[in-house]
N, C-alpha and C. Protein backbone atom coordinates (compact mmCIF):
# COMPACT_ATOMS: atom_id res chain seq x y z
N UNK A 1 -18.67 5.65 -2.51
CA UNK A 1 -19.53 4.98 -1.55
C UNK A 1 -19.86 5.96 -0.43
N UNK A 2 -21.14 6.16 -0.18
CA UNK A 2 -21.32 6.97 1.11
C UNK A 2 -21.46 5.91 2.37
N UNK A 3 -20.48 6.72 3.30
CA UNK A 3 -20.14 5.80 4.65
C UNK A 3 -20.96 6.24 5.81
N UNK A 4 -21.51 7.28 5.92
CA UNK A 4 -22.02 7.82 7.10
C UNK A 4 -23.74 8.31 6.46
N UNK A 5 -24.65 9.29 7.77
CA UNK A 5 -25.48 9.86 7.08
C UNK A 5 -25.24 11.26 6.56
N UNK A 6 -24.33 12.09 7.36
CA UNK A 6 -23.76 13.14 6.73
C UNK A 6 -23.54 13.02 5.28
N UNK A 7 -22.84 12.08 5.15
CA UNK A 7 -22.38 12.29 3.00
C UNK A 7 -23.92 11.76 2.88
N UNK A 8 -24.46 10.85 3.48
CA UNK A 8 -25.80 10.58 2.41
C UNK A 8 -26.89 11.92 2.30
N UNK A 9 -26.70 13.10 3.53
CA UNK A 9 -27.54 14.25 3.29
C UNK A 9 -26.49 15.07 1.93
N UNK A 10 -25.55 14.73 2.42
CA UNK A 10 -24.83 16.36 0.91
C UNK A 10 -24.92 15.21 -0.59
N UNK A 11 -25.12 14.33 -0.51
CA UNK A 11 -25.05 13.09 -1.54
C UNK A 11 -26.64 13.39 -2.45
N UNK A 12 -27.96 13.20 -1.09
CA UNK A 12 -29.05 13.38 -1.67
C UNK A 12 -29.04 15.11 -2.40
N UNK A 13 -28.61 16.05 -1.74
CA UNK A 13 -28.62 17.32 -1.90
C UNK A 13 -27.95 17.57 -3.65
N UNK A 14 -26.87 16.99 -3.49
CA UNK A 14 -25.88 16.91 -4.72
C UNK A 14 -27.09 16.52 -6.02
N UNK A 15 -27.68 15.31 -5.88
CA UNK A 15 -28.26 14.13 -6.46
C UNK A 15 -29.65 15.64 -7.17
N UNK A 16 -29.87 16.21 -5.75
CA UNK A 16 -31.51 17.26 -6.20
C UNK A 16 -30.82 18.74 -7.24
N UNK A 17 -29.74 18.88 -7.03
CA UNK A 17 -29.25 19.77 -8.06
C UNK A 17 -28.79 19.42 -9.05
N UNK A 18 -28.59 17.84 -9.29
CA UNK A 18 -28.34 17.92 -10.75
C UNK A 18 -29.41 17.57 -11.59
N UNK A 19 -30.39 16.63 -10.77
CA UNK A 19 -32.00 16.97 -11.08
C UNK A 19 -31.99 18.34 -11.57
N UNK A 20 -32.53 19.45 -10.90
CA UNK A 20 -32.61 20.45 -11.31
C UNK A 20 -31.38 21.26 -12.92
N UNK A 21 -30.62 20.88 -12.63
CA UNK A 21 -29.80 20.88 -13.70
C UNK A 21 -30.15 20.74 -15.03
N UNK A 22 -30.36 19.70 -14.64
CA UNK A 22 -30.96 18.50 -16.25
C UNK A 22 -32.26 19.08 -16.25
N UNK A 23 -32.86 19.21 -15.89
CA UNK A 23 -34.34 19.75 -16.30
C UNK A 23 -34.36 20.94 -17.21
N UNK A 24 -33.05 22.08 -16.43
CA UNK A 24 -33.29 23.36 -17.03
C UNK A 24 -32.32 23.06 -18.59
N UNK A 25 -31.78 22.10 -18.11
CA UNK A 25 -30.94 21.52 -19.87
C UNK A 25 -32.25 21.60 -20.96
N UNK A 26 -33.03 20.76 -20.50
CA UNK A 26 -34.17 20.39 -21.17
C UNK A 26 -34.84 21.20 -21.84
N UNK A 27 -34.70 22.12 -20.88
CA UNK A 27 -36.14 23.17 -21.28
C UNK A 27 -35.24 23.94 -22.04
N UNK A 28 -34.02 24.11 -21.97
CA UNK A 28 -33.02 25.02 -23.09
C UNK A 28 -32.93 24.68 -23.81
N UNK A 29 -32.90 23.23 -24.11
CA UNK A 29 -32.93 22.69 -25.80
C UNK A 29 -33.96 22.79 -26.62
N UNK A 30 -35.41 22.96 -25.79
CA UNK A 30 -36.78 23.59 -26.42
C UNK A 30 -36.53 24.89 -26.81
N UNK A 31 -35.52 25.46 -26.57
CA UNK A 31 -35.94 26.84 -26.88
C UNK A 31 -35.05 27.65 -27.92
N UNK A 32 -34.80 28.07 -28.70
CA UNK A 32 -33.70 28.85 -29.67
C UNK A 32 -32.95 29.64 -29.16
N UNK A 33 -31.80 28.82 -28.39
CA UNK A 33 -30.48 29.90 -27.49
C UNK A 33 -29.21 29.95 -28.76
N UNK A 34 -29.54 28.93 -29.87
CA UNK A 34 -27.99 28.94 -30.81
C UNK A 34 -27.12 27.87 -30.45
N UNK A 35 -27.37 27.09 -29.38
CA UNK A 35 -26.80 26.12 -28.94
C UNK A 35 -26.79 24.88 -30.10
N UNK A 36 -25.87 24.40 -30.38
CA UNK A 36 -25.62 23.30 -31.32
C UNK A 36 -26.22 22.23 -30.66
N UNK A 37 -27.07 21.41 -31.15
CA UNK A 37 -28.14 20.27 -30.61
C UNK A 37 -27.04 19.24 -30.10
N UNK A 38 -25.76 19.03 -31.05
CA UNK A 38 -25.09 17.87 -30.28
C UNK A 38 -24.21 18.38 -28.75
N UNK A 39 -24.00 19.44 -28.78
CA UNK A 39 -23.41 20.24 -27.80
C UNK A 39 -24.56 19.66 -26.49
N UNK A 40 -25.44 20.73 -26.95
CA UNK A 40 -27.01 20.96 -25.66
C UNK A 40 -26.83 19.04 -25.29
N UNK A 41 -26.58 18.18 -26.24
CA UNK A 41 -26.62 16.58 -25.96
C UNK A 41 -25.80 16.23 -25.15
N UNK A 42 -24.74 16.53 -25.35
CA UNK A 42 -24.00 15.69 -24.81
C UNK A 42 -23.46 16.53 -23.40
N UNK A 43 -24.24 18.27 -23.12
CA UNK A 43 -24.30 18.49 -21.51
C UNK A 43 -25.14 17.63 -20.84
N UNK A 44 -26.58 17.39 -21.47
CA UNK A 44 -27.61 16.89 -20.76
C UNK A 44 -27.02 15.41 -20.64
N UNK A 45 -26.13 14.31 -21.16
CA UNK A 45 -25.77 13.42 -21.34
C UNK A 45 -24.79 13.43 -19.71
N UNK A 46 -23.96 14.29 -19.74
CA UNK A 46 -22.42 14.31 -18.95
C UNK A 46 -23.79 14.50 -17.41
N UNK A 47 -24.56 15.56 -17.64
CA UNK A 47 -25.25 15.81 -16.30
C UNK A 47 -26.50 13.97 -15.88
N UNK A 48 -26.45 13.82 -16.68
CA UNK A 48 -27.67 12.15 -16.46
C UNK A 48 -26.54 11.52 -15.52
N UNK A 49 -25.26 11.06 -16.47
CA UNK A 49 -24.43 10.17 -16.36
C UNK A 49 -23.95 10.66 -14.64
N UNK A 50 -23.65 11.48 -14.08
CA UNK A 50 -23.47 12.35 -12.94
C UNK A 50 -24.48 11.83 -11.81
N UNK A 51 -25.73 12.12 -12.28
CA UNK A 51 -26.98 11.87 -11.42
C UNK A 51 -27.31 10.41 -11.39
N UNK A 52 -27.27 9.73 -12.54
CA UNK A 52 -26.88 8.11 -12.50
C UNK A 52 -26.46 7.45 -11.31
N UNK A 53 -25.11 7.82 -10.98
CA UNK A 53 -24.32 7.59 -10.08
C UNK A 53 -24.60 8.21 -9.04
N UNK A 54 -24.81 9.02 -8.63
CA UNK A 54 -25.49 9.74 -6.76
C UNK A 54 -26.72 8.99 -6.82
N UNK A 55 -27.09 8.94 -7.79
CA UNK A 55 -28.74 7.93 -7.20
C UNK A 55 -28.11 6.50 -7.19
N UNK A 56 -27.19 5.85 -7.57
CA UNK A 56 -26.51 4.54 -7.47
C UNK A 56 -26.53 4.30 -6.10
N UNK A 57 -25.56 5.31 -5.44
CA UNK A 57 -24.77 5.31 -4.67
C UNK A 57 -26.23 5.79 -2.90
N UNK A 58 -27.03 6.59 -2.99
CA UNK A 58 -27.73 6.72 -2.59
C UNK A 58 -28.79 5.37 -2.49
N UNK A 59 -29.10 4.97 -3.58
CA UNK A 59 -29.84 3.61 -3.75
C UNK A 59 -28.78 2.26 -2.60
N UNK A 60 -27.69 2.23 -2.78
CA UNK A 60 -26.90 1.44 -2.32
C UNK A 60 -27.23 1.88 -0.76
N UNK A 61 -26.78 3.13 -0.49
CA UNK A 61 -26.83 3.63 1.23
C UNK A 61 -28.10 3.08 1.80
N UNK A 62 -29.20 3.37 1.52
CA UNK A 62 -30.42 3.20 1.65
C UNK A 62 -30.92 1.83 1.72
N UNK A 63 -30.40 0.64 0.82
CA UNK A 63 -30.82 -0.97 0.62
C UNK A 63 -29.74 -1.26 2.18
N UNK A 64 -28.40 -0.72 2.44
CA UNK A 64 -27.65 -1.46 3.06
C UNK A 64 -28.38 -0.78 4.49
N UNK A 65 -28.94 0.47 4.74
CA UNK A 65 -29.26 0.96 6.01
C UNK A 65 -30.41 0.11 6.49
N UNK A 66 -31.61 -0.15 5.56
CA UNK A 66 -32.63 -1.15 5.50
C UNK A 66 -32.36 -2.22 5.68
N UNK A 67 -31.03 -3.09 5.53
CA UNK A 67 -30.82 -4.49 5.24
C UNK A 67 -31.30 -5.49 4.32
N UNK A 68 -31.48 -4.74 3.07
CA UNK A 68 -31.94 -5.16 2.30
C UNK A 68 -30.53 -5.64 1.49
N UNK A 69 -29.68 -5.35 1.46
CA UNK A 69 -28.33 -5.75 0.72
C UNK A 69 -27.72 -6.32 1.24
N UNK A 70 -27.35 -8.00 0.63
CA UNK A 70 -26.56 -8.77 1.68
C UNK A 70 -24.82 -8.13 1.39
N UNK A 71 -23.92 -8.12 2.69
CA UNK A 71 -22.87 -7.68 2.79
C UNK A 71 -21.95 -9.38 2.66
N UNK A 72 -20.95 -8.55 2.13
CA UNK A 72 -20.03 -9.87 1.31
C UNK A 72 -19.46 -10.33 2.76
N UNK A 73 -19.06 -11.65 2.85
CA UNK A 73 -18.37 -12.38 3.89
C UNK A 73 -17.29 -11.39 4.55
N UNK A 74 -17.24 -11.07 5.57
CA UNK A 74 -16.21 -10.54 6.46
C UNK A 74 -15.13 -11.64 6.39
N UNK A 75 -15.25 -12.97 6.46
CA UNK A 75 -14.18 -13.86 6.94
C UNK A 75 -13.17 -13.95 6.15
N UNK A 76 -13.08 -13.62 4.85
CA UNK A 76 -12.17 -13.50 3.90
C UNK A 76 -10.64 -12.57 4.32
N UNK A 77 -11.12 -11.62 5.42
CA UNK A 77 -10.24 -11.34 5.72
C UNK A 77 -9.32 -11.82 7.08
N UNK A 78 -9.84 -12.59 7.52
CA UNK A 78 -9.45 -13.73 8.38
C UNK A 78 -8.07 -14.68 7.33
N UNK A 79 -8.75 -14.81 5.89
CA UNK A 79 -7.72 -15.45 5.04
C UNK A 79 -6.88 -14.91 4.35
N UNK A 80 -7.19 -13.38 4.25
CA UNK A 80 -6.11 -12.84 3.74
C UNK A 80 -4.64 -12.81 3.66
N UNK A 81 -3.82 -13.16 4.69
CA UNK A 81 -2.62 -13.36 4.45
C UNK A 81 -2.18 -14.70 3.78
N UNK A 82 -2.95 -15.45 4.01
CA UNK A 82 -2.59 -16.75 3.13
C UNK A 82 -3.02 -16.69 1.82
N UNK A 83 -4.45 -16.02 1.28
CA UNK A 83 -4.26 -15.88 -0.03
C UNK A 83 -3.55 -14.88 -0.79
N UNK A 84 -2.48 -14.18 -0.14
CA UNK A 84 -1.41 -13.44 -0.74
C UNK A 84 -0.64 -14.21 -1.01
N UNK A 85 -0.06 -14.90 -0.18
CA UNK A 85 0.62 -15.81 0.17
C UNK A 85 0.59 -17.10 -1.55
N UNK A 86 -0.48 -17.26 -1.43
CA UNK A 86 -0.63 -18.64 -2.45
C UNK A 86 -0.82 -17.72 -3.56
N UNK A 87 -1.32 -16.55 -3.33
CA UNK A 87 -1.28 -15.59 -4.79
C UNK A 87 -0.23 -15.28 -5.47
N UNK A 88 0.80 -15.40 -4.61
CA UNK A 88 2.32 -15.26 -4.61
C UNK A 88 2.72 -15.94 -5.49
N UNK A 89 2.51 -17.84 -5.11
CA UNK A 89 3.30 -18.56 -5.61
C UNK A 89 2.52 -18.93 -7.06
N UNK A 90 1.51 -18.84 -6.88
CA UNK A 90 0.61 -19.12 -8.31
C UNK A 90 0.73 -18.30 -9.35
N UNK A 91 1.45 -17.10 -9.04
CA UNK A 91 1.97 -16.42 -10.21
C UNK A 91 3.03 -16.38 -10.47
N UNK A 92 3.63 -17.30 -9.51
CA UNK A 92 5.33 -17.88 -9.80
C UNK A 92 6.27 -16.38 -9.55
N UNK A 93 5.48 -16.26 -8.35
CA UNK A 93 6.56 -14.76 -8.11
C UNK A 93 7.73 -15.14 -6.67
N UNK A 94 8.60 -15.16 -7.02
CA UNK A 94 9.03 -15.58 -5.38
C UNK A 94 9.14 -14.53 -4.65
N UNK A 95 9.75 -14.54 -3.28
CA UNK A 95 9.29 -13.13 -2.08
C UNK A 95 10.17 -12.37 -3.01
N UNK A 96 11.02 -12.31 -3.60
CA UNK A 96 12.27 -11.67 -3.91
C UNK A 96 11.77 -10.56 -5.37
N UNK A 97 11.07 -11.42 -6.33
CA UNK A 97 10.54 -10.25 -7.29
C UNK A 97 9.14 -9.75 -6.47
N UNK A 98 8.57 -10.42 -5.82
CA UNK A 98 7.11 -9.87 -4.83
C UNK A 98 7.77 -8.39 -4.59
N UNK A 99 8.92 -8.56 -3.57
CA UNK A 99 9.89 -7.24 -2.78
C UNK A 99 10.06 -5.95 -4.05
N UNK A 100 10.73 -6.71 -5.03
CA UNK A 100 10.89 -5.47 -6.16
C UNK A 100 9.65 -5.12 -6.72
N UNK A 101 8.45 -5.75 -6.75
CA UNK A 101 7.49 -5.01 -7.56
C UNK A 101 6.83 -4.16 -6.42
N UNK A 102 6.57 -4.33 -5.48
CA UNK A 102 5.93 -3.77 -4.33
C UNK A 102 6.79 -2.15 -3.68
N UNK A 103 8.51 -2.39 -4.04
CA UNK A 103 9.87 -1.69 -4.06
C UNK A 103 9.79 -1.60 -2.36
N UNK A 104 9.90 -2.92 -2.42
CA UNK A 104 10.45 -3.16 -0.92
C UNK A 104 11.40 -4.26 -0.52
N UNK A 105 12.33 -4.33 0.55
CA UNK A 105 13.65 -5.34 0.70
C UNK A 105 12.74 -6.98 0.86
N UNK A 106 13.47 -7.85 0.37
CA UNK A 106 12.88 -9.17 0.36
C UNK A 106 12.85 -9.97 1.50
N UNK A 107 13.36 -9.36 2.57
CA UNK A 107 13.42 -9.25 3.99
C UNK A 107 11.81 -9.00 4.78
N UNK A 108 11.44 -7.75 4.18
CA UNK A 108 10.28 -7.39 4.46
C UNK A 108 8.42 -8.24 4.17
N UNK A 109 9.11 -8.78 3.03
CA UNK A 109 8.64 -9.62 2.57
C UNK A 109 8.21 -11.16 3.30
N UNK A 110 9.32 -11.54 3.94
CA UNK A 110 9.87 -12.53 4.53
C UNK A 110 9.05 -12.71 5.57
N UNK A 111 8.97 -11.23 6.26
CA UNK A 111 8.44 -10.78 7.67
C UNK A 111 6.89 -11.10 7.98
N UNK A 112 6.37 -10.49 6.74
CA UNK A 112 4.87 -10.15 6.51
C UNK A 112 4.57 -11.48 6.31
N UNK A 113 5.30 -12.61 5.52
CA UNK A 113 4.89 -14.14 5.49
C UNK A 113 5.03 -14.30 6.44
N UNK A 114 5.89 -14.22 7.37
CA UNK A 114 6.37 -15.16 8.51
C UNK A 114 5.02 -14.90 9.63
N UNK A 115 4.80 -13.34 9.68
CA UNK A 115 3.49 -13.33 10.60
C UNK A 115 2.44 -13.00 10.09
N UNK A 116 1.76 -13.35 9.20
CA UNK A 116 1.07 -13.69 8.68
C UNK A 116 0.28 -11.78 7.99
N UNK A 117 0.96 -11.07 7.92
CA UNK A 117 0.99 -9.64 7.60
C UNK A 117 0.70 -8.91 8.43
N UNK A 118 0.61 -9.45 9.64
CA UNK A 118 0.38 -8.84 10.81
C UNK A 118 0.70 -7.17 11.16
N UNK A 119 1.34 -7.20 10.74
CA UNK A 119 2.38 -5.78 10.79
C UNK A 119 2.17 -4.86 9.66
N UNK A 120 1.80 -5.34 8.84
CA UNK A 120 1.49 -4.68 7.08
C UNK A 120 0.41 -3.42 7.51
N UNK A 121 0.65 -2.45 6.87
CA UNK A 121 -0.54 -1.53 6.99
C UNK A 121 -1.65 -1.79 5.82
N UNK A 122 -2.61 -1.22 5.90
CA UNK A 122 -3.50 -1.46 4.74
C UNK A 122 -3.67 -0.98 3.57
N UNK A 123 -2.41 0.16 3.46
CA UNK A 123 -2.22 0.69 2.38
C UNK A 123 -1.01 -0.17 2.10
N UNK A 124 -0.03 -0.66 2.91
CA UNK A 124 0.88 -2.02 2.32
C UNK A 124 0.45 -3.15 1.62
N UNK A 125 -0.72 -3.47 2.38
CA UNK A 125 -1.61 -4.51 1.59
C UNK A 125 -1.91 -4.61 0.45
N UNK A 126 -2.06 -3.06 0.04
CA UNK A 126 -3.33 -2.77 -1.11
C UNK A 126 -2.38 -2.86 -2.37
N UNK A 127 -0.92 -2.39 -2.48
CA UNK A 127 0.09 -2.15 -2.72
C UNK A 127 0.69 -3.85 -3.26
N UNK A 128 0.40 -4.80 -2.59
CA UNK A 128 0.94 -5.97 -2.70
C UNK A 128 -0.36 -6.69 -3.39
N UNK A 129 -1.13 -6.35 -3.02
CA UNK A 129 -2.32 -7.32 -4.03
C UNK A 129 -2.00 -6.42 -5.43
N UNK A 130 -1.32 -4.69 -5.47
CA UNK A 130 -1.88 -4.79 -7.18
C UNK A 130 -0.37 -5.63 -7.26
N UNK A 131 0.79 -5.68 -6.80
CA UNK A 131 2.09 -6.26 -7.25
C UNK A 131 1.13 -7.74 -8.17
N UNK A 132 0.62 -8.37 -6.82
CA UNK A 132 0.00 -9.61 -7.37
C UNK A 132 -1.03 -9.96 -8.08
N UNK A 133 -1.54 -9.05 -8.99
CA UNK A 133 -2.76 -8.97 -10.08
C UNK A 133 -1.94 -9.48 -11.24
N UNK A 134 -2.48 -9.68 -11.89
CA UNK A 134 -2.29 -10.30 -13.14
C UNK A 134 -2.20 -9.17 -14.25
């Protein structure tokens, strides 16, 4: 994801050289270098698939700078500690295996319920939702 306009200038820049890339692929497969046709394929393939994605990702920067892309509800994270919480019990995990899959004391566990994760960093977080994936 590009976050700023800085990555979206080295992003577009990135995006115009592999353009250029793929083109000169092109014009090499017109021509008799000895290159094995599935070879010459599947560079020009790996370089699309590359440029695919910077123009994705560029396309995305660009709809959200415009406001053309609606942005998902902020408030969800207002609910976040409670849907850990019920994510918890709906997978029939109690704080105690939550603590061992996460490899933390069930104490800690305890804590982060009690204030609602207040204290959790966001890499703690991230850590406890995969505990609680399915």
């Amino acid at each position: 994801m590009i976050k700023n306009e800085r990555q979206y200038r080295i992003t577009k820049a990135q995006a115009a050289r592999f353009a250029r890339t793929l083109e000169g692929l092109k014009e090499r497969r017109d021509s008799p270098e000895g290159i094995h046709p599935r070879i010459a394929r599947a560079q020009e393939e790996a370089v699309e698939s590359q440029l695919a994605d910077l123009q994705r990702e560029l396309l995305e920067y660009e709809k959200l700078k415009a406001g053309a892309l609606k942005v998902e509800d902020l408030s969800v994270v207002n609910d976040l500690a409670t849907r850990l919480v019920k994510a918890r019990i709906a997978r029939g995990l109690t704080q105690r295996e939550l603590a061992r899959r996460v490899g933390l004391k069930e104490q800690q566990i305890q804590r982060y319920e009690a204030t609602n994760y207040a204290a959790a960093s966001l890499s703690r977080i991230k850590r406890v939702v995969a505990a609680l994936e399915p």
